[in-house]
C-alpha atoms as a PDB file:
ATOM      1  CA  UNK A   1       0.000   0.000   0.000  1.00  0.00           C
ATOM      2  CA  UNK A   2       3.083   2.457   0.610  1.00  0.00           C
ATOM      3  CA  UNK A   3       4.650   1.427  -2.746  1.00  0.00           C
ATOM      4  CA  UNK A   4       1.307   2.452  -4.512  1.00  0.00           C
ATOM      5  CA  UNK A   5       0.969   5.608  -2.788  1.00  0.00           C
ATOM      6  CA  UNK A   6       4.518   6.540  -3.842  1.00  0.00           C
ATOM      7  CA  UNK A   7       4.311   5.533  -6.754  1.00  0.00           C
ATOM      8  CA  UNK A   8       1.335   7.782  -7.100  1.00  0.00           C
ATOM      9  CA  UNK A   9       3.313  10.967  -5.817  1.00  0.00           C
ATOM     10  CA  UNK A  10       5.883  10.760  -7.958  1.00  0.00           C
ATOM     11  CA  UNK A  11       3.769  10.117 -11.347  1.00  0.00           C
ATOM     12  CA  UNK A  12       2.240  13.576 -10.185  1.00  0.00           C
ATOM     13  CA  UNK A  13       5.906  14.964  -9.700  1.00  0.00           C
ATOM     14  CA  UNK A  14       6.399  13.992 -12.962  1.00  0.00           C
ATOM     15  CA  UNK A  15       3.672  15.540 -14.554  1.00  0.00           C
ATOM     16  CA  UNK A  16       4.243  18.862 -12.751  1.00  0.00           C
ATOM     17  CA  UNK A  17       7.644  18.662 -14.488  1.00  0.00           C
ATOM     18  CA  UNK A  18       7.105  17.972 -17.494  1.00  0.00           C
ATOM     19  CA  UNK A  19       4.037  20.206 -18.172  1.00  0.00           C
ATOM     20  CA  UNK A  20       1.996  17.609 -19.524  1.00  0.00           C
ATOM     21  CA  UNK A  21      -0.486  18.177 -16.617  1.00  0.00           C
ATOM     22  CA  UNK A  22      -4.206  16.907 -17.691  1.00  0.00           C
ATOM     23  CA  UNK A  23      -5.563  18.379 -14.674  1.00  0.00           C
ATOM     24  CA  UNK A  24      -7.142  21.734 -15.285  1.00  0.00           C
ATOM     25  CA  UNK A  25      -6.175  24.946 -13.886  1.00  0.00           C
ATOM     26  CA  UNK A  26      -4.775  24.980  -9.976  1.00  0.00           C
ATOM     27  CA  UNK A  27      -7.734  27.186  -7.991  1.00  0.00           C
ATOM     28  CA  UNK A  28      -6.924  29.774  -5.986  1.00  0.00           C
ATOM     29  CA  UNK A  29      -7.969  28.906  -2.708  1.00  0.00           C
ATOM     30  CA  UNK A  30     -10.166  32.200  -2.523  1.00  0.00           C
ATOM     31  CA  UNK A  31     -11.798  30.735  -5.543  1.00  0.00           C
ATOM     32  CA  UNK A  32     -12.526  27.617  -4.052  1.00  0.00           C
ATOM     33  CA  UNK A  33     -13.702  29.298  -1.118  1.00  0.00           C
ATOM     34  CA  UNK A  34     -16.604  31.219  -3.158  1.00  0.00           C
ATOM     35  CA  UNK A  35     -17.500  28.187  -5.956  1.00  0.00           C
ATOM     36  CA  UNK A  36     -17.981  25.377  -3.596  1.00  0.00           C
ATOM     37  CA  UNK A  37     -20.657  25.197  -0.888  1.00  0.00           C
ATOM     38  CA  UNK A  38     -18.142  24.149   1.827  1.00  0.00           C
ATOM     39  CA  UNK A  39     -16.635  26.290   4.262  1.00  0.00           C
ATOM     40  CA  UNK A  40     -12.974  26.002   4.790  1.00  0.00           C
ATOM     41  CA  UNK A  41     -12.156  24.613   7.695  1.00  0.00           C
ATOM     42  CA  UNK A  42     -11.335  26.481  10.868  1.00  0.00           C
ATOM     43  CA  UNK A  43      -9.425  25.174  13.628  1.00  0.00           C
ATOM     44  CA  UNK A  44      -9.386  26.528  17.116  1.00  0.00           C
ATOM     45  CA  UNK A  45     -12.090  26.837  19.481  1.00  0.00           C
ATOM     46  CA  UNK A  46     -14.963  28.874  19.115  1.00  0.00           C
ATOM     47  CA  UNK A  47     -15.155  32.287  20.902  1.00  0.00           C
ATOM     48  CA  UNK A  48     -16.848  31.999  23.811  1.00  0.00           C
ATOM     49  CA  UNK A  49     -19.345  34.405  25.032  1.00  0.00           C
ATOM     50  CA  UNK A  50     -18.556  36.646  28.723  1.00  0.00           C
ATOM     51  CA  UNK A  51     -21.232  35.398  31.271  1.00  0.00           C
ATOM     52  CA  UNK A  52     -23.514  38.260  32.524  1.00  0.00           C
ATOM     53  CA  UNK A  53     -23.880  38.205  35.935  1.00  0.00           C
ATOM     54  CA  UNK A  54     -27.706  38.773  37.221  1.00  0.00           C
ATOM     55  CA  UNK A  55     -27.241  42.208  38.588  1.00  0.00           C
ATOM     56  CA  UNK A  56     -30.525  43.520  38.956  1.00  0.00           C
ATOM     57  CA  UNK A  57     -32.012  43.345  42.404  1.00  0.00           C
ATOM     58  CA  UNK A  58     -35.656  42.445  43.024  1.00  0.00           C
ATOM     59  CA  UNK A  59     -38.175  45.437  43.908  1.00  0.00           C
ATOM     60  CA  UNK A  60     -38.050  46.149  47.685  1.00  0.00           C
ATOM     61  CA  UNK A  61     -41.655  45.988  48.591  1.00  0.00           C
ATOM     62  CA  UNK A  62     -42.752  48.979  50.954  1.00  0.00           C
ATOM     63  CA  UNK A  63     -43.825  47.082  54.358  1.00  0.00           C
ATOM     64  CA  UNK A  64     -47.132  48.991  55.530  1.00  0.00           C
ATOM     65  CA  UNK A  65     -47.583  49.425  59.269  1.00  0.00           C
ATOM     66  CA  UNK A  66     -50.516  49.836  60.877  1.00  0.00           C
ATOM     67  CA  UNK A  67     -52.102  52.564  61.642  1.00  0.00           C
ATOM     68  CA  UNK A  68     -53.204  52.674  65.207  1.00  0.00           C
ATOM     69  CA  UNK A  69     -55.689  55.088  65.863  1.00  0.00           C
ATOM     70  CA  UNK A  70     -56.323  56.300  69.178  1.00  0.00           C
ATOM     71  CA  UNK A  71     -59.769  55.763  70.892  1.00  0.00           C
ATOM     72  CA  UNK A  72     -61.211  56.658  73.610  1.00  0.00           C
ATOM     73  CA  UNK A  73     -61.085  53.407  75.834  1.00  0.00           C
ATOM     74  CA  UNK A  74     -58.874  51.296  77.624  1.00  0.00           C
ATOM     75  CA  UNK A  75     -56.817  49.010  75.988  1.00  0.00           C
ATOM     76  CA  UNK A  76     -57.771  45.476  75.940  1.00  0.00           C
ATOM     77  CA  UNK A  77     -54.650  44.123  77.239  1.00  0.00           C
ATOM     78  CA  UNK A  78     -55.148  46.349  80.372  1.00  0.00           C
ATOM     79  CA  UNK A  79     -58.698  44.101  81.041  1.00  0.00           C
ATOM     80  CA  UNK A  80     -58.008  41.268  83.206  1.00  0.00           C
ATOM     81  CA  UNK A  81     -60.694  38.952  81.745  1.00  0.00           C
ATOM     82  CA  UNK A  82     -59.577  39.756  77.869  1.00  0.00           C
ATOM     83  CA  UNK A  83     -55.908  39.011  78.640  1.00  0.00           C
ATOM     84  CA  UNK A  84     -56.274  35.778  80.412  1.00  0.00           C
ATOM     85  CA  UNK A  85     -58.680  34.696  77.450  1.00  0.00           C
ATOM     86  CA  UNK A  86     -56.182  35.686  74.849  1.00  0.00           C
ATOM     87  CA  UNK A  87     -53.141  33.755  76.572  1.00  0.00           C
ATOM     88  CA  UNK A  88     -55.444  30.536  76.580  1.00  0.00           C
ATOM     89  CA  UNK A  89     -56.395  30.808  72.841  1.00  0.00           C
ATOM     90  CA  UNK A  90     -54.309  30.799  69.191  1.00  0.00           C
ATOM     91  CA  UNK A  91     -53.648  33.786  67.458  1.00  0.00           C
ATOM     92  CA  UNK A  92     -55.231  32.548  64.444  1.00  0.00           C
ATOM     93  CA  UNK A  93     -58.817  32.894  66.132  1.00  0.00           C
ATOM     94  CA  UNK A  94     -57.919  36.283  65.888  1.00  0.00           C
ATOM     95  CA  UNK A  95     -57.936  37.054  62.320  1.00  0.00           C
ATOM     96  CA  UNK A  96     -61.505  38.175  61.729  1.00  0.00           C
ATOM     97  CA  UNK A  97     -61.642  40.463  64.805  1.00  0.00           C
ATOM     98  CA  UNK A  98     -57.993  42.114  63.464  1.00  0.00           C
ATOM     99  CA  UNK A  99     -59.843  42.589  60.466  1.00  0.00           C
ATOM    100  CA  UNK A 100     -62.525  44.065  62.028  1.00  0.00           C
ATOM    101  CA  UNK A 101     -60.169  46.583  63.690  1.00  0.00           C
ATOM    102  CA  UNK A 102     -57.702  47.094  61.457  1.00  0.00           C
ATOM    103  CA  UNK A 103     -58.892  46.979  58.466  1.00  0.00           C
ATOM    104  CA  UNK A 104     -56.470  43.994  57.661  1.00  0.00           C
ATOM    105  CA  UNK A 105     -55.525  40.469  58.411  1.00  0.00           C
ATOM    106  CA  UNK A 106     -52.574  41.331  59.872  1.00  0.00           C
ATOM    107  CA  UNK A 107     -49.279  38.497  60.353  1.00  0.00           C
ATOM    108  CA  UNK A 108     -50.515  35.385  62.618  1.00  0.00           C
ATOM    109  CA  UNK A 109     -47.463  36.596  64.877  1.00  0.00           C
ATOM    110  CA  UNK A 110     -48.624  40.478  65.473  1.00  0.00           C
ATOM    111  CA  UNK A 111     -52.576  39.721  65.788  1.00  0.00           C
ATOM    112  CA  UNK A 112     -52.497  38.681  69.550  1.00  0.00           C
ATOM    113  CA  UNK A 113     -50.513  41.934  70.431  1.00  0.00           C
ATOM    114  CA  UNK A 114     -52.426  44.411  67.399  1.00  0.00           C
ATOM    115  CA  UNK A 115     -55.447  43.117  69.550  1.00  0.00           C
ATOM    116  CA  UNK A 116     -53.966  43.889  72.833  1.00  0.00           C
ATOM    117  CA  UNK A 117     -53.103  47.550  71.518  1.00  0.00           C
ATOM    118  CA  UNK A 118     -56.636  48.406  70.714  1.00  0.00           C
ATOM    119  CA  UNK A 119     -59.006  50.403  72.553  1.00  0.00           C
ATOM    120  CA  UNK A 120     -61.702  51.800  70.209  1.00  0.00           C
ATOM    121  CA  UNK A 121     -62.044  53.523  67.434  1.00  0.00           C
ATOM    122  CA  UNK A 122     -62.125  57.088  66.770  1.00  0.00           C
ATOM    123  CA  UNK A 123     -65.350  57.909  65.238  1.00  0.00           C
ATOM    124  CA  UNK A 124     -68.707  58.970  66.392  1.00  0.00           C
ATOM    125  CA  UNK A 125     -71.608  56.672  66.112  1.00  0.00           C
ATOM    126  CA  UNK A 126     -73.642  59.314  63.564  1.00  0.00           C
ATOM    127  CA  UNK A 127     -70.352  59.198  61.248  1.00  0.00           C
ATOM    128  CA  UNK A 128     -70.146  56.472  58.042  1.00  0.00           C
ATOM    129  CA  UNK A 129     -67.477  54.379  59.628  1.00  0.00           C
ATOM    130  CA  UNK A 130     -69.320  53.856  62.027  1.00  0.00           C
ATOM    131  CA  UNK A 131     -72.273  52.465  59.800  1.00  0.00           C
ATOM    132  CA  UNK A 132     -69.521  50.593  57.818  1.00  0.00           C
ATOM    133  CA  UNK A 133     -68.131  48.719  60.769  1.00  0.00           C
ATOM    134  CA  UNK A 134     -71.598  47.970  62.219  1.00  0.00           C
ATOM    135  CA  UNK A 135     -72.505  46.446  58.562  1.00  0.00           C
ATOM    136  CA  UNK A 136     -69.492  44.609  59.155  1.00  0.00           C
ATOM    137  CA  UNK A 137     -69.981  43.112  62.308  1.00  0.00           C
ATOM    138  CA  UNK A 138     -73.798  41.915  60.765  1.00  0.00           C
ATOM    139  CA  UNK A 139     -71.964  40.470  57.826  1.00  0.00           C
ATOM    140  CA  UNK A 140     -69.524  38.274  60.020  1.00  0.00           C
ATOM    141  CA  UNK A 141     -72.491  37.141  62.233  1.00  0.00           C
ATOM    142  CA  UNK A 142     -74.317  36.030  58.840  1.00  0.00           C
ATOM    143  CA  UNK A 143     -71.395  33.916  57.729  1.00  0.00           C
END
């Protein structure tokens, strides 16, 4: 097989000396490169691309506090009876009467305390919050 190829390499010598070359024109490789469908071949690796780091931080949500209006009664952690009932009960019995007050369900862990905190509200009984919380209070009972 290594005689043949030989053999083969110099019969091309040969022709390339003597000029009686039956093989047409040599391309230039530019030429080749725009006639035939296939790309030359590139070695290397490809270019790789930069990783982008996630850089943009996620939207700080505002945390809203409550607003604790001041009424005109005691608070109900001062009341003996209401504060030994609380300690014997879970906070999330809680959430529909923190609603009630607050406007809000409030987070399980605050509601015993928000509770504690209240003593009234601030409004007259002629006013519309007053009308609104009352209509509140018949709406729970219906439920």
């Amino acid at each position: 097989m290594a005689a043949a190829v030989e053999d083969a390499t110099t019969e091309l010598n040969k022709t390339d000396q003597t000029g009686d070359d039956t093989r047409p024109e040599k391309l230039k490789i530019d030429e080749i490169a725009v006639k035939s469908p296939v790309q030359p071949i590139v070695e290397g690796k490809r270019q790789r691309t930069a990783v982008k780091a996630f850089t943009s931080a996620a939207p700080v949500k505002e945390k809203k506090s409550l607003e604790f209006e001041v009424g005109r009664g005691t608070l109900l952690g001062e009341i003996n009876i209401v504060t030994e009932y609380m300690s014997k009960t879970g906070s999330e019995h809680y959430s529909a009467l923190h609603k009630l007050m607050y406007n809000s369900q409030g987070v399980a862990i605050h509601r015993k305390k928000n509770v504690r905190r209240f003593n009234g509200f601030d409004f007259d009984t002629d006013s519309k919050f007053y009308a609104n919380k009352l209509a509140a209070i018949k709406k729970m009972k219906s439920v």
